[in-house]
PDB file of N, CA and C in Angstrom:
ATOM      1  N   UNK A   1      95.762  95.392 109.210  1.00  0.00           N
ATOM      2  CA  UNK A   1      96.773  94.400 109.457  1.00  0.00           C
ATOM      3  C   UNK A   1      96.135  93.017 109.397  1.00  0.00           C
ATOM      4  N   UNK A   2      96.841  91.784 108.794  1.00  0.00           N
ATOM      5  CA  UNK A   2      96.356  90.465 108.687  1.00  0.00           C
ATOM      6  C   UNK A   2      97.234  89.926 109.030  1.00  0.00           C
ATOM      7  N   UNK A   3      96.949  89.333 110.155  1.00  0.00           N
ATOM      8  CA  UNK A   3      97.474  88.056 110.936  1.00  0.00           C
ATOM      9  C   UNK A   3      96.798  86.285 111.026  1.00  0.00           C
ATOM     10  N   UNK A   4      97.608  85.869 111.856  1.00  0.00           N
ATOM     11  CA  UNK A   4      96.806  84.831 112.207  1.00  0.00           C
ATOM     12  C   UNK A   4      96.649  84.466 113.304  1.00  0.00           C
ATOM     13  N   UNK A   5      95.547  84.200 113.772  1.00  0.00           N
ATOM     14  CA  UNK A   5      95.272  84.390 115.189  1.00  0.00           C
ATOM     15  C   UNK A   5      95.054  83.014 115.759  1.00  0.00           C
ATOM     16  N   UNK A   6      95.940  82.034 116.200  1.00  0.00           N
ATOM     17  CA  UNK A   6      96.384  80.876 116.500  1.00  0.00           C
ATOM     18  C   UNK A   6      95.617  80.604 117.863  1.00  0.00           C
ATOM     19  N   UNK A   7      95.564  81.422 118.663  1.00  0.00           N
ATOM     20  CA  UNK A   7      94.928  81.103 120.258  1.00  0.00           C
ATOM     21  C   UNK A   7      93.726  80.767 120.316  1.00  0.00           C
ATOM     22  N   UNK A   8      93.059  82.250 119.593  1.00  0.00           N
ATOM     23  CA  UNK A   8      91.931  82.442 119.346  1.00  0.00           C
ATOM     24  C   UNK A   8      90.903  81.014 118.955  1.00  0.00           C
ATOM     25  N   UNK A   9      91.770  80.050 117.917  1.00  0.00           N
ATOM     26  CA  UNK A   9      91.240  78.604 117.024  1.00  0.00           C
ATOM     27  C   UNK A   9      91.730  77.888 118.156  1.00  0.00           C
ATOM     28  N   UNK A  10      92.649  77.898 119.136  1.00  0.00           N
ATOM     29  CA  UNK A  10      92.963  77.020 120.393  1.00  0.00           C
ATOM     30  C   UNK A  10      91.855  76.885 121.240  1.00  0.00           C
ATOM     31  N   UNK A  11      91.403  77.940 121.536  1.00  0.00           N
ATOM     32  CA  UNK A  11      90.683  78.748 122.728  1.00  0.00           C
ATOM     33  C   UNK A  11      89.306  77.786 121.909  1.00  0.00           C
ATOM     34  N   UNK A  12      88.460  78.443 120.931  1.00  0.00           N
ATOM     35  CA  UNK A  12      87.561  77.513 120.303  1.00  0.00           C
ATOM     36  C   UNK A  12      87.962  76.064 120.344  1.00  0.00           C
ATOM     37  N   UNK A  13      88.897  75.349 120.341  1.00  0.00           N
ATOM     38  CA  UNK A  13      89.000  73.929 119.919  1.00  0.00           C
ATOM     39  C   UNK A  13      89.428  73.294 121.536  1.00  0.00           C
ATOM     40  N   UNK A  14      89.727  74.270 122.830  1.00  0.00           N
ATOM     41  CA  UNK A  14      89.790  73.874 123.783  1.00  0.00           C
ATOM     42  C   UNK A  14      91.116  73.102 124.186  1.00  0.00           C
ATOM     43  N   UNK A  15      91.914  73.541 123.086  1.00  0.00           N
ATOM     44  CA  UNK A  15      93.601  73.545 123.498  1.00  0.00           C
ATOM     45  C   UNK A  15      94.344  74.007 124.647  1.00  0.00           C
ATOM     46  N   UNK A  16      94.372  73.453 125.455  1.00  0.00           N
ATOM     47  CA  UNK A  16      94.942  73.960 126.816  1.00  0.00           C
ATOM     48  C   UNK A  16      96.524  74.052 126.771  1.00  0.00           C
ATOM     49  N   UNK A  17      97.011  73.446 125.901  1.00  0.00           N
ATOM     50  CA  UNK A  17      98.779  73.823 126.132  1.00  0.00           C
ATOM     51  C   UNK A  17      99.170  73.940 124.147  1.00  0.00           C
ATOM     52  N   UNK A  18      98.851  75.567 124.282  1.00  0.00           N
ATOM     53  CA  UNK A  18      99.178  75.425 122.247  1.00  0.00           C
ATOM     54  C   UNK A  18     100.171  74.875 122.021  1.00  0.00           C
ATOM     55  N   UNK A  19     101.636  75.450 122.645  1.00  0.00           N
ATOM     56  CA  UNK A  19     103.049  74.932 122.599  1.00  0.00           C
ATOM     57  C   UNK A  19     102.931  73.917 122.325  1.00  0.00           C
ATOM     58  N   UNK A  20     102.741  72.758 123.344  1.00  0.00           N
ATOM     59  CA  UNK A  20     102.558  71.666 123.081  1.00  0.00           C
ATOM     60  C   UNK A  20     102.137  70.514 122.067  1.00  0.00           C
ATOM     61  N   UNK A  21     100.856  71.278 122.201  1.00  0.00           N
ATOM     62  CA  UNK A  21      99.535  70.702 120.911  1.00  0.00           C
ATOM     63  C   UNK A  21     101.041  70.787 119.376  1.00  0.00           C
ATOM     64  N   UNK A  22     101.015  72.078 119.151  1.00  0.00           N
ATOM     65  CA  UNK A  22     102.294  72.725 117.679  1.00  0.00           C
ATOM     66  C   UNK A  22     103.548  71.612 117.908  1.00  0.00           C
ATOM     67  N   UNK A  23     104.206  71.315 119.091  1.00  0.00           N
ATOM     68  CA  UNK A  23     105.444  70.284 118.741  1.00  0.00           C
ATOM     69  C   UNK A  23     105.297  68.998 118.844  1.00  0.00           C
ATOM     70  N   UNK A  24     104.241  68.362 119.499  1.00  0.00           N
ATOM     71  CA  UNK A  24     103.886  67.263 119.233  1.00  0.00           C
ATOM     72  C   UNK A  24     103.136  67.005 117.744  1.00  0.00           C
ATOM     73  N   UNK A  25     102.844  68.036 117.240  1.00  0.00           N
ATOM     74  CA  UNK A  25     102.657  67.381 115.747  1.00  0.00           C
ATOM     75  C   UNK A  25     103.492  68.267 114.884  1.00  0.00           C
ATOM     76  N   UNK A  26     104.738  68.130 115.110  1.00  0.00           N
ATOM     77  CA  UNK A  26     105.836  68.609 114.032  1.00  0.00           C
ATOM     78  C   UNK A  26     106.032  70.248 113.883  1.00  0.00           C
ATOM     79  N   UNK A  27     105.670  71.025 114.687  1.00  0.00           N
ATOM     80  CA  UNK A  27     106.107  72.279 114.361  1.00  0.00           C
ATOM     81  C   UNK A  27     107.457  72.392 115.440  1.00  0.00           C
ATOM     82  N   UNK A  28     108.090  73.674 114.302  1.00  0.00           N
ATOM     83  CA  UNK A  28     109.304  73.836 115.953  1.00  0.00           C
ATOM     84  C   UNK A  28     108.981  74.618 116.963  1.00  0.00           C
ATOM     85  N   UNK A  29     110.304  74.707 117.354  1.00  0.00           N
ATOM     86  CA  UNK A  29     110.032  75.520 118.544  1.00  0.00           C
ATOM     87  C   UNK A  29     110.229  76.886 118.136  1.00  0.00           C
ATOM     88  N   UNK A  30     110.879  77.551 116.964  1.00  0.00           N
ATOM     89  CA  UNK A  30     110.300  78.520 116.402  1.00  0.00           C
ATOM     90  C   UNK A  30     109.198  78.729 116.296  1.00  0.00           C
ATOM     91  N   UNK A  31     108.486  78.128 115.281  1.00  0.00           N
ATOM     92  CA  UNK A  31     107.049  78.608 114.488  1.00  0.00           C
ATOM     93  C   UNK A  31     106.350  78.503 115.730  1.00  0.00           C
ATOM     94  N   UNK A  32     106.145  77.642 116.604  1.00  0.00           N
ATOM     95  CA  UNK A  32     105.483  77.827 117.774  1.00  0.00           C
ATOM     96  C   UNK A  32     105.061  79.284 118.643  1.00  0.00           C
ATOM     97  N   UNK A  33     106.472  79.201 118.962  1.00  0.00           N
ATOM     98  CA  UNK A  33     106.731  80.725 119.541  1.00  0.00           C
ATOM     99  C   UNK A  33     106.221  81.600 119.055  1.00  0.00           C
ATOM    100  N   UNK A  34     106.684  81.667 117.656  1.00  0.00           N
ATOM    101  CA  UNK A  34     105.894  82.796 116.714  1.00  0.00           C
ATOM    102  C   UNK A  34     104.179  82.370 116.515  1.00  0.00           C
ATOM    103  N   UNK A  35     104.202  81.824 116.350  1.00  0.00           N
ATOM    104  CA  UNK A  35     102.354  81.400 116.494  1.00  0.00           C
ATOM    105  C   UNK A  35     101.381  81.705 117.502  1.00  0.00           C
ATOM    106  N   UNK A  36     102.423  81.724 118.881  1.00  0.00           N
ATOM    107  CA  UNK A  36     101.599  81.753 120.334  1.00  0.00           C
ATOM    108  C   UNK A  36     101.674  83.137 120.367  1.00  0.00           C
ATOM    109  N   UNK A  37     103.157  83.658 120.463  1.00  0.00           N
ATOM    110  CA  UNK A  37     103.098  85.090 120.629  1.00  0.00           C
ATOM    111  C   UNK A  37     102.889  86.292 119.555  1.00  0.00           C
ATOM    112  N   UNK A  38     102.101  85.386 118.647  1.00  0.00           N
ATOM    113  CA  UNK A  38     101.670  86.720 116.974  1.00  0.00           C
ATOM    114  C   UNK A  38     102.741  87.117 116.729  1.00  0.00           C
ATOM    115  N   UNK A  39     103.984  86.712 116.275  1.00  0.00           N
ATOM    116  CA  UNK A  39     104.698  87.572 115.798  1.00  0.00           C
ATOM    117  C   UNK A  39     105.199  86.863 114.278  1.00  0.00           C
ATOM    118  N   UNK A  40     104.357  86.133 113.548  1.00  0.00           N
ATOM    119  CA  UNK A  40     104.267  85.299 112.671  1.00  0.00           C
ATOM    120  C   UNK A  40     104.199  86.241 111.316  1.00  0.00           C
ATOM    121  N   UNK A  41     105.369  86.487 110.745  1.00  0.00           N
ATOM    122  CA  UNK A  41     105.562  87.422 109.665  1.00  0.00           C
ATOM    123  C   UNK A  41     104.662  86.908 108.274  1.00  0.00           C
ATOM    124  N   UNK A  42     105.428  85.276 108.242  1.00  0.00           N
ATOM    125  CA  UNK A  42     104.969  84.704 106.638  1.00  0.00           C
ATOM    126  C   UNK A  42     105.202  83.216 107.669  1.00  0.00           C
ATOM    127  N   UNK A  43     103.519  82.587 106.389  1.00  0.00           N
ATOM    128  CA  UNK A  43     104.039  81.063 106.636  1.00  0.00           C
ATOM    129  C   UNK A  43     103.741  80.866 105.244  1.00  0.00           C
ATOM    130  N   UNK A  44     104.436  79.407 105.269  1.00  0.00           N
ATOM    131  CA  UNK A  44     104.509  78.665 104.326  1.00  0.00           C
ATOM    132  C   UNK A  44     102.906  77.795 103.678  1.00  0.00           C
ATOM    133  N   UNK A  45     102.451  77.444 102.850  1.00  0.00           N
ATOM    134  CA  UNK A  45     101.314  76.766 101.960  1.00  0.00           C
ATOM    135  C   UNK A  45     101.186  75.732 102.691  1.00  0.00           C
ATOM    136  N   UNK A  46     102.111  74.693 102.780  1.00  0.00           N
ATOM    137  CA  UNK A  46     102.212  73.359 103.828  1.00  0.00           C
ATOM    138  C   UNK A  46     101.753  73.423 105.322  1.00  0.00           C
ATOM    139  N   UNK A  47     102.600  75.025 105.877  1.00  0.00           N
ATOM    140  CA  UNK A  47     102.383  74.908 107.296  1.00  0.00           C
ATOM    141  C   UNK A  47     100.825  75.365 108.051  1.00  0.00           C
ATOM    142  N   UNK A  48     100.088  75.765 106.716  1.00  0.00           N
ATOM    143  CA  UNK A  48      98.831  76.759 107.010  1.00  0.00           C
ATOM    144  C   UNK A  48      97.947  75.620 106.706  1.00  0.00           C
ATOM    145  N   UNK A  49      97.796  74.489 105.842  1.00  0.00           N
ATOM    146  CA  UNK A  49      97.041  73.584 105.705  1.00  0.00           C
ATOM    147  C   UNK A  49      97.312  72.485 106.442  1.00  0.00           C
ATOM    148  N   UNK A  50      98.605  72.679 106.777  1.00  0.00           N
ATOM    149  CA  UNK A  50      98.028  71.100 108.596  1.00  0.00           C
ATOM    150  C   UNK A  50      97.888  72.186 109.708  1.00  0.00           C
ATOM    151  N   UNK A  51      97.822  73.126 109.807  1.00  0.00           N
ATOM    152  CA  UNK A  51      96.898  73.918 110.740  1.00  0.00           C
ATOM    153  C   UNK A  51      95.973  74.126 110.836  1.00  0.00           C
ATOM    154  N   UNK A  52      95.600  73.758 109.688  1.00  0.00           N
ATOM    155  CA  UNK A  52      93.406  73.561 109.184  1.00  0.00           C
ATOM    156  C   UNK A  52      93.591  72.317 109.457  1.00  0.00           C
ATOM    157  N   UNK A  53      93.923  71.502 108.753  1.00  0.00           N
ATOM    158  CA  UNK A  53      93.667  69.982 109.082  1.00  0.00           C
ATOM    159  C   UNK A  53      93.711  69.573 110.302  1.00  0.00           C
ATOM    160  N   UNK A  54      94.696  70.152 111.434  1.00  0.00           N
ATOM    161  CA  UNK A  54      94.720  69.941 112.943  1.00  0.00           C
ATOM    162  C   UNK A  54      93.800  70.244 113.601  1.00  0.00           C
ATOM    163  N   UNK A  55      93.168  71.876 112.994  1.00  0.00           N
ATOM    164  CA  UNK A  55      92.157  72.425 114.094  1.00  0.00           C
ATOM    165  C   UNK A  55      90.802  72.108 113.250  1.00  0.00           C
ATOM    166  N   UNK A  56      90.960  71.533 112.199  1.00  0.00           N
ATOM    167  CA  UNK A  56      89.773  71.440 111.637  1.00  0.00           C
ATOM    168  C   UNK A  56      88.970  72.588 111.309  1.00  0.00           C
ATOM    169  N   UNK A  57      89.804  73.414 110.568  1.00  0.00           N
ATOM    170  CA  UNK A  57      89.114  74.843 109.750  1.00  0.00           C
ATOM    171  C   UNK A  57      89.603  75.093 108.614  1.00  0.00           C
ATOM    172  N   UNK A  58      89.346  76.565 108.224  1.00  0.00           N
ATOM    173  CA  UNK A  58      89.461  76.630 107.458  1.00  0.00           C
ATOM    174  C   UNK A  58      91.091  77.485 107.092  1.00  0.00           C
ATOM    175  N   UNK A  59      91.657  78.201 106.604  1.00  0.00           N
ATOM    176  CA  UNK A  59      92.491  79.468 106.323  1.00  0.00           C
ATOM    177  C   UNK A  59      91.530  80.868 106.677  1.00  0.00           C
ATOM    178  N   UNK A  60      90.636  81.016 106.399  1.00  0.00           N
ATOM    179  CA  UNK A  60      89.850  82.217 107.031  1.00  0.00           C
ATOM    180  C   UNK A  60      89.504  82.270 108.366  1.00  0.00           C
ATOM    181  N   UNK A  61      89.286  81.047 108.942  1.00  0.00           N
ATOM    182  CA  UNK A  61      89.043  80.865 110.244  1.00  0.00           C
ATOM    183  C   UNK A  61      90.180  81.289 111.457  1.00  0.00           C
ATOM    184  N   UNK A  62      91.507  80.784 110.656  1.00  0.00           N
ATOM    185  CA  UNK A  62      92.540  81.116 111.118  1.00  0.00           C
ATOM    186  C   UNK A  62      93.237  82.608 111.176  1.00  0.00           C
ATOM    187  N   UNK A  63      92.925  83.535 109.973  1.00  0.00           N
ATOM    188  CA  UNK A  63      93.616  84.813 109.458  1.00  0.00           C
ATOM    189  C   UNK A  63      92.190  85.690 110.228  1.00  0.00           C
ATOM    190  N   UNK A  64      92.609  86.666 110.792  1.00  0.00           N
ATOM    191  CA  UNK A  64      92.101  87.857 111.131  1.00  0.00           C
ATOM    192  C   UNK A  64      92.718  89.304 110.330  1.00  0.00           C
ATOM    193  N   UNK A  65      92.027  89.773 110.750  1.00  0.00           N
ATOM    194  CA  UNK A  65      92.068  91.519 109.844  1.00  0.00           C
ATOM    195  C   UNK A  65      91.835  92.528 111.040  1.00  0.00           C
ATOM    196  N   UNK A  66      92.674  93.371 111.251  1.00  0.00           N
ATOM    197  CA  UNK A  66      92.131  94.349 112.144  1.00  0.00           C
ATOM    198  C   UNK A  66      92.482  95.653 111.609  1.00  0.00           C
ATOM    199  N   UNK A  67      91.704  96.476 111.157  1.00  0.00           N
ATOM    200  CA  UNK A  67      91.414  97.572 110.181  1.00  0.00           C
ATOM    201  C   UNK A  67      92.196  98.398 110.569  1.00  0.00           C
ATOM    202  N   UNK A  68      93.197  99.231 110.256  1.00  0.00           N
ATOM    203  CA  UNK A  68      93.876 100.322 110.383  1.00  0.00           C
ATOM    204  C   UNK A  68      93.066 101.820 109.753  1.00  0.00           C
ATOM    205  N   UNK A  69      92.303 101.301 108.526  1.00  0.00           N
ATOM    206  CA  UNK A  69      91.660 102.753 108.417  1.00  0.00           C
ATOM    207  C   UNK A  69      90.378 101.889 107.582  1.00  0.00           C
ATOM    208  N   UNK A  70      89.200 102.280 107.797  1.00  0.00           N
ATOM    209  CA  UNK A  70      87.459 101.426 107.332  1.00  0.00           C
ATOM    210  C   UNK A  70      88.425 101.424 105.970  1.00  0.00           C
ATOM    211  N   UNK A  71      87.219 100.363 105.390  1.00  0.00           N
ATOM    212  CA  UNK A  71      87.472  99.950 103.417  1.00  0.00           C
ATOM    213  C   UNK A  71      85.814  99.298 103.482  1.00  0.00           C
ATOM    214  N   UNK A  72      84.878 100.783 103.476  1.00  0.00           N
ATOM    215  CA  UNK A  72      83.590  99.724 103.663  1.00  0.00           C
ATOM    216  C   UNK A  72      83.624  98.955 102.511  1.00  0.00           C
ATOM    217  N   UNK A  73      82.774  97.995 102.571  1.00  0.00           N
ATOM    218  CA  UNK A  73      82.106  97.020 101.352  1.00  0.00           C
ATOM    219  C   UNK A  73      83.043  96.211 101.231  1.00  0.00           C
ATOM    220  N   UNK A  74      84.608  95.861 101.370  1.00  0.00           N
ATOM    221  CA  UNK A  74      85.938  95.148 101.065  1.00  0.00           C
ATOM    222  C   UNK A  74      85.590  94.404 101.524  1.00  0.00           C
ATOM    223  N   UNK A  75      85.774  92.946 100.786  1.00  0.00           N
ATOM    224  CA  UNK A  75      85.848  91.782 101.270  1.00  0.00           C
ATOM    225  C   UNK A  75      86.515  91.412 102.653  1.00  0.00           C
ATOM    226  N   UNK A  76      87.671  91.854 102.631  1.00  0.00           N
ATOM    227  CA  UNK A  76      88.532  91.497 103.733  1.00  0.00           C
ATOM    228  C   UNK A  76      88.010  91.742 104.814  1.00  0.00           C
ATOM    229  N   UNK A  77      87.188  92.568 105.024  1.00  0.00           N
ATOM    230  CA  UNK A  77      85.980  92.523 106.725  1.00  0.00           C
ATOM    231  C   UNK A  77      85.398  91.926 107.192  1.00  0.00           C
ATOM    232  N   UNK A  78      85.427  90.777 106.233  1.00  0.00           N
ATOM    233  CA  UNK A  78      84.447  89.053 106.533  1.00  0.00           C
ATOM    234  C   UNK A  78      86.017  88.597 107.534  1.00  0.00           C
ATOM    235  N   UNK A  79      86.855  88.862 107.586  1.00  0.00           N
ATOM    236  CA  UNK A  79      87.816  88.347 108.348  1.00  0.00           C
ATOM    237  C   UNK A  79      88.268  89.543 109.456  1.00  0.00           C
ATOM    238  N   UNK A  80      87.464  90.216 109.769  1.00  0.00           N
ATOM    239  CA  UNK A  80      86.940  90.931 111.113  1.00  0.00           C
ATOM    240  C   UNK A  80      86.392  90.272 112.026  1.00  0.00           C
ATOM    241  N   UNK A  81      87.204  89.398 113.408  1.00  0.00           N
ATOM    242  CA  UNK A  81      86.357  89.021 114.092  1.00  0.00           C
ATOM    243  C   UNK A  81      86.131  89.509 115.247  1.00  0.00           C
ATOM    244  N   UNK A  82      85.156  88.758 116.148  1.00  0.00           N
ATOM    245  CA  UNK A  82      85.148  89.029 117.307  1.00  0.00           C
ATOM    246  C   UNK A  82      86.343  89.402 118.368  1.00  0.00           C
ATOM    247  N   UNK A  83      85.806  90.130 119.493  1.00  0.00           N
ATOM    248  CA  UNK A  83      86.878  90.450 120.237  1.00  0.00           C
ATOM    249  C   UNK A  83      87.186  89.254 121.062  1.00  0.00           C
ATOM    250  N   UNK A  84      85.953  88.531 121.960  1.00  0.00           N
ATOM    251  CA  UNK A  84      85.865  87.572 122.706  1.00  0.00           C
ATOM    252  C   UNK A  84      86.006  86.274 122.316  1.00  0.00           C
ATOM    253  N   UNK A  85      86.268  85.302 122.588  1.00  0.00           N
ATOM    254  CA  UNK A  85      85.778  83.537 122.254  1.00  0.00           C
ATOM    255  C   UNK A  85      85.632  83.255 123.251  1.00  0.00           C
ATOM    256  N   UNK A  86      84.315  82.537 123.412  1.00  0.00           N
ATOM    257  CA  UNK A  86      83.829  81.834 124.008  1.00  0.00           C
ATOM    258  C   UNK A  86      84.694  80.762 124.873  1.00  0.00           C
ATOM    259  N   UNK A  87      85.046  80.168 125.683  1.00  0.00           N
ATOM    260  CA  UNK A  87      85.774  78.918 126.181  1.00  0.00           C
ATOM    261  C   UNK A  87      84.252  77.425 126.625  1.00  0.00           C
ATOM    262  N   UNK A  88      84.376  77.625 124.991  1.00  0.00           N
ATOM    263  CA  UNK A  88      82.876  76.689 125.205  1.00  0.00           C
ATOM    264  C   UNK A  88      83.426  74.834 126.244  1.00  0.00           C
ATOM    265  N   UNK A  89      84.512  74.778 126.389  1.00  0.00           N
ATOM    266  CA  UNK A  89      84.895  73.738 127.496  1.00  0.00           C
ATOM    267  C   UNK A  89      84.051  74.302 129.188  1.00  0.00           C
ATOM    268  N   UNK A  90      85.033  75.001 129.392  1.00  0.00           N
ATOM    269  CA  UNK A  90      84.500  75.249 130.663  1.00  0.00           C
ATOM    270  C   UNK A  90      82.999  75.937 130.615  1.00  0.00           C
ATOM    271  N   UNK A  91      82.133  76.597 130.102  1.00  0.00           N
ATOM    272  CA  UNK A  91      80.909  77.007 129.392  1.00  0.00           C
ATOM    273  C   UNK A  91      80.376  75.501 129.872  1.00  0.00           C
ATOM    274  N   UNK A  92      80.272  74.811 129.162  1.00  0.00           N
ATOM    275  CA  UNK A  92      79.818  73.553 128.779  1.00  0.00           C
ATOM    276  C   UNK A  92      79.653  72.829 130.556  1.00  0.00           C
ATOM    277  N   UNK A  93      81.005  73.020 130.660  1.00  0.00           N
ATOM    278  CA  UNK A  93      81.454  71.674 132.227  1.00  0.00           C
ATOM    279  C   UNK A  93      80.614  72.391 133.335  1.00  0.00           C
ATOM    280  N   UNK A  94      80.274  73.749 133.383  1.00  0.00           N
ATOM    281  CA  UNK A  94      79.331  74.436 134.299  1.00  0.00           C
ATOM    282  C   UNK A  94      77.956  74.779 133.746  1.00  0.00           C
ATOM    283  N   UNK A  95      77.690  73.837 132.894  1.00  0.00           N
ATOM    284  CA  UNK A  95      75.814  73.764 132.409  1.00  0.00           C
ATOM    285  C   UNK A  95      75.448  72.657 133.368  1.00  0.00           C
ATOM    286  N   UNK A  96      73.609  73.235 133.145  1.00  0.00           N
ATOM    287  CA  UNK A  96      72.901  71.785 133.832  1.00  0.00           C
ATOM    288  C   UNK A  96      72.784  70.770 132.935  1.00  0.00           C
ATOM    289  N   UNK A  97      72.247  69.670 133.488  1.00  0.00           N
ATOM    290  CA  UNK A  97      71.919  68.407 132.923  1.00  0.00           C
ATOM    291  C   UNK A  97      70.671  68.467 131.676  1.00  0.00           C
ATOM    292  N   UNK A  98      69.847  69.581 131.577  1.00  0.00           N
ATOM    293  CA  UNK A  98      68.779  70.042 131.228  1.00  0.00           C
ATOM    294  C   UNK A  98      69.314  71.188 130.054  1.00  0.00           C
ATOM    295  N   UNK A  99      70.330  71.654 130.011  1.00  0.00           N
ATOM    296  CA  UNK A  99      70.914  72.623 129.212  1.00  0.00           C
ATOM    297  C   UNK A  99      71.938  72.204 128.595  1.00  0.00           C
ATOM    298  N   UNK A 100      72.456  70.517 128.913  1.00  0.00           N
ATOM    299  CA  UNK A 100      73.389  69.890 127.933  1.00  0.00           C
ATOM    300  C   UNK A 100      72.952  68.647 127.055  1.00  0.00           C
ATOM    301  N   UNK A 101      71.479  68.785 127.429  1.00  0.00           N
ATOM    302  CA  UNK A 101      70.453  67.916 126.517  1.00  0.00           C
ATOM    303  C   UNK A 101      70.036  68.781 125.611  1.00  0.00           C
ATOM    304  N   UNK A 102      69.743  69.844 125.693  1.00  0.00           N
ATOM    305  CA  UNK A 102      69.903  71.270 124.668  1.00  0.00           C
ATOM    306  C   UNK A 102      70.668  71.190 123.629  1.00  0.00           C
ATOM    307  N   UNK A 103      71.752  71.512 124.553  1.00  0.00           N
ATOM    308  CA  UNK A 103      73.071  71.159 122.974  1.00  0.00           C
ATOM    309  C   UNK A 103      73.061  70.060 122.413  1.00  0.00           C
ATOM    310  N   UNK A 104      72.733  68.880 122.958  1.00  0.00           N
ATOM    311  CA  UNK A 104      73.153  67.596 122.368  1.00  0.00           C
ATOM    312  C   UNK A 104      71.445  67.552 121.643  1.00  0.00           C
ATOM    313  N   UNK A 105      70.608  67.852 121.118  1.00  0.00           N
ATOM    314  CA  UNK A 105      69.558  67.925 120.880  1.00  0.00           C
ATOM    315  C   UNK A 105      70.007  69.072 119.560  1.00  0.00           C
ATOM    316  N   UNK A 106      70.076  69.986 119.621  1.00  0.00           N
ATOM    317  CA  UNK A 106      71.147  70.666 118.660  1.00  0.00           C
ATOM    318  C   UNK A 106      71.985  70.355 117.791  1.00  0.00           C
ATOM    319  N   UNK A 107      72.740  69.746 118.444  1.00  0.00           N
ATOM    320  CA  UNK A 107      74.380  69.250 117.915  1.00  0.00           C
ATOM    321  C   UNK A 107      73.511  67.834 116.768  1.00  0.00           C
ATOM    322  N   UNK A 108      72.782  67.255 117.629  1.00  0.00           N
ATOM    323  CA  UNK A 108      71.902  66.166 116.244  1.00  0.00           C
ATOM    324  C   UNK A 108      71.511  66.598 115.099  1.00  0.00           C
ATOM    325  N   UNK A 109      70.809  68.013 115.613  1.00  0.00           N
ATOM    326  CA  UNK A 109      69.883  68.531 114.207  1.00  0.00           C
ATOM    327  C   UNK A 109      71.174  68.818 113.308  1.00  0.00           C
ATOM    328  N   UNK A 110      71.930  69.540 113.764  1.00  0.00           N
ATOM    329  CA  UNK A 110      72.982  70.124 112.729  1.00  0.00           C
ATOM    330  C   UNK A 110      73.680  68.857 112.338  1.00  0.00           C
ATOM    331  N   UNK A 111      73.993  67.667 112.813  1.00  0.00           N
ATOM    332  CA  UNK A 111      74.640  66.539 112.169  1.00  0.00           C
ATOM    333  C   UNK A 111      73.510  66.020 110.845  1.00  0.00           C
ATOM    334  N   UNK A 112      72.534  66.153 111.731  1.00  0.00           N
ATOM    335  CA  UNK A 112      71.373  65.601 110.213  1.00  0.00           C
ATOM    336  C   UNK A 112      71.532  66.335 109.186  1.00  0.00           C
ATOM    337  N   UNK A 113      71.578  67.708 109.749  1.00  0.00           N
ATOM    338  CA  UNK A 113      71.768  68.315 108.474  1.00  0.00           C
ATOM    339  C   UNK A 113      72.768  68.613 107.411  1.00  0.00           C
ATOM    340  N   UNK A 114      73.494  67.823 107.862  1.00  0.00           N
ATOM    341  CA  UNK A 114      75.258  68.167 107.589  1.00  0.00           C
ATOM    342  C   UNK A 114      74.893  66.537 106.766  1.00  0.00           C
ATOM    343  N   UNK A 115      74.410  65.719 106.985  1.00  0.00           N
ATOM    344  CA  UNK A 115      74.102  64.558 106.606  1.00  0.00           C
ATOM    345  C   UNK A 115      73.288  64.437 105.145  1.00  0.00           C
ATOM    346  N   UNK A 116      72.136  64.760 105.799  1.00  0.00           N
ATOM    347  CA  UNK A 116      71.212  65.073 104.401  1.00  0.00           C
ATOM    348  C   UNK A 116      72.064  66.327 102.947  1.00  0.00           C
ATOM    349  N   UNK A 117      73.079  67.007 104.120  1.00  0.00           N
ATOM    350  CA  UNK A 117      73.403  67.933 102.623  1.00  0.00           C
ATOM    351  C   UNK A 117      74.572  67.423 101.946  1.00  0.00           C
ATOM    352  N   UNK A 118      75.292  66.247 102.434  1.00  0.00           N
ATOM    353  CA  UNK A 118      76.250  65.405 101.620  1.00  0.00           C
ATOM    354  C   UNK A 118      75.505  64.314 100.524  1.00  0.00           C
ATOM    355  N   UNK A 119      74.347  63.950 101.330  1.00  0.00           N
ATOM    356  CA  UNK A 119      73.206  63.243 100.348  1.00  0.00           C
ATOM    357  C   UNK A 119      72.898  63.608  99.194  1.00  0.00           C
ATOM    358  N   UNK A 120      72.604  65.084  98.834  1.00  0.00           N
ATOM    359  CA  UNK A 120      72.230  65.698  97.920  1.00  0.00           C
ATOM    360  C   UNK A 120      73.472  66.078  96.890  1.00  0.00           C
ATOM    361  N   UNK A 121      74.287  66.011  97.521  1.00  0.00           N
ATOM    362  CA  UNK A 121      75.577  66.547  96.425  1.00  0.00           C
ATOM    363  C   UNK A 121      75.942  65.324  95.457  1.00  0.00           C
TER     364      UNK A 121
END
């Protein structure tokens, strides 16, 4: 089965009210509903790319796969994800001062590198 798993990219992006977040930038109160509670049959080309553009991903990031019977080697298992997400907000707000110089020590290297590899293109 392939869905899209809307919370899941909330939960990562630290969306505390999805409803909300979806009608303050133009969705209804349909697609909402259907978005929060998975029951999202078909969307539209338009409505799936300001949902990347909002959460800042991709369409794969968004679509999950949950296998009804294995298809080893099938592509479509790269969109097998995890069971858990992280709630890297609260994660974060209960680190030390010493373990959020970590990340931010981190979070640099990967900007440099995200830097230097636009350089090269």
């Amino acid at each position: 089965m392939l869905k899209i798993n809307f919370l899941r990219m909330c939960k990562i992006r630290g969306i505390g009210n999805p409803y909300s977040f979806l009608m303050k930038n133009g969705f209804t109160h349909y697609m909402a509903h259907c978005l929060i509670n998975e029951k999202l049959e078909k969307i539209k080309i338009s409505q799936l790319y300001k949902l990347c553009c909002l959460l800042n991903c991709t369409p794969n990031d968004l679509f999950e796969y949950i296998p009804k019977k294995e298809l080893p080697g099938h592509p479509i298992n790269g969109l097998i994800k995890e069971k858990e997400v992280m709630n890297y907000l609260e994660t974060i707000q209960k680190m030390t001062i010493p373990e959020l110089k970590k990340i931010e020590d981190a979070l640099k290297k990967i900007k440099e590198e995200k830097n230097d590899d636009t350089k090269t293109e």
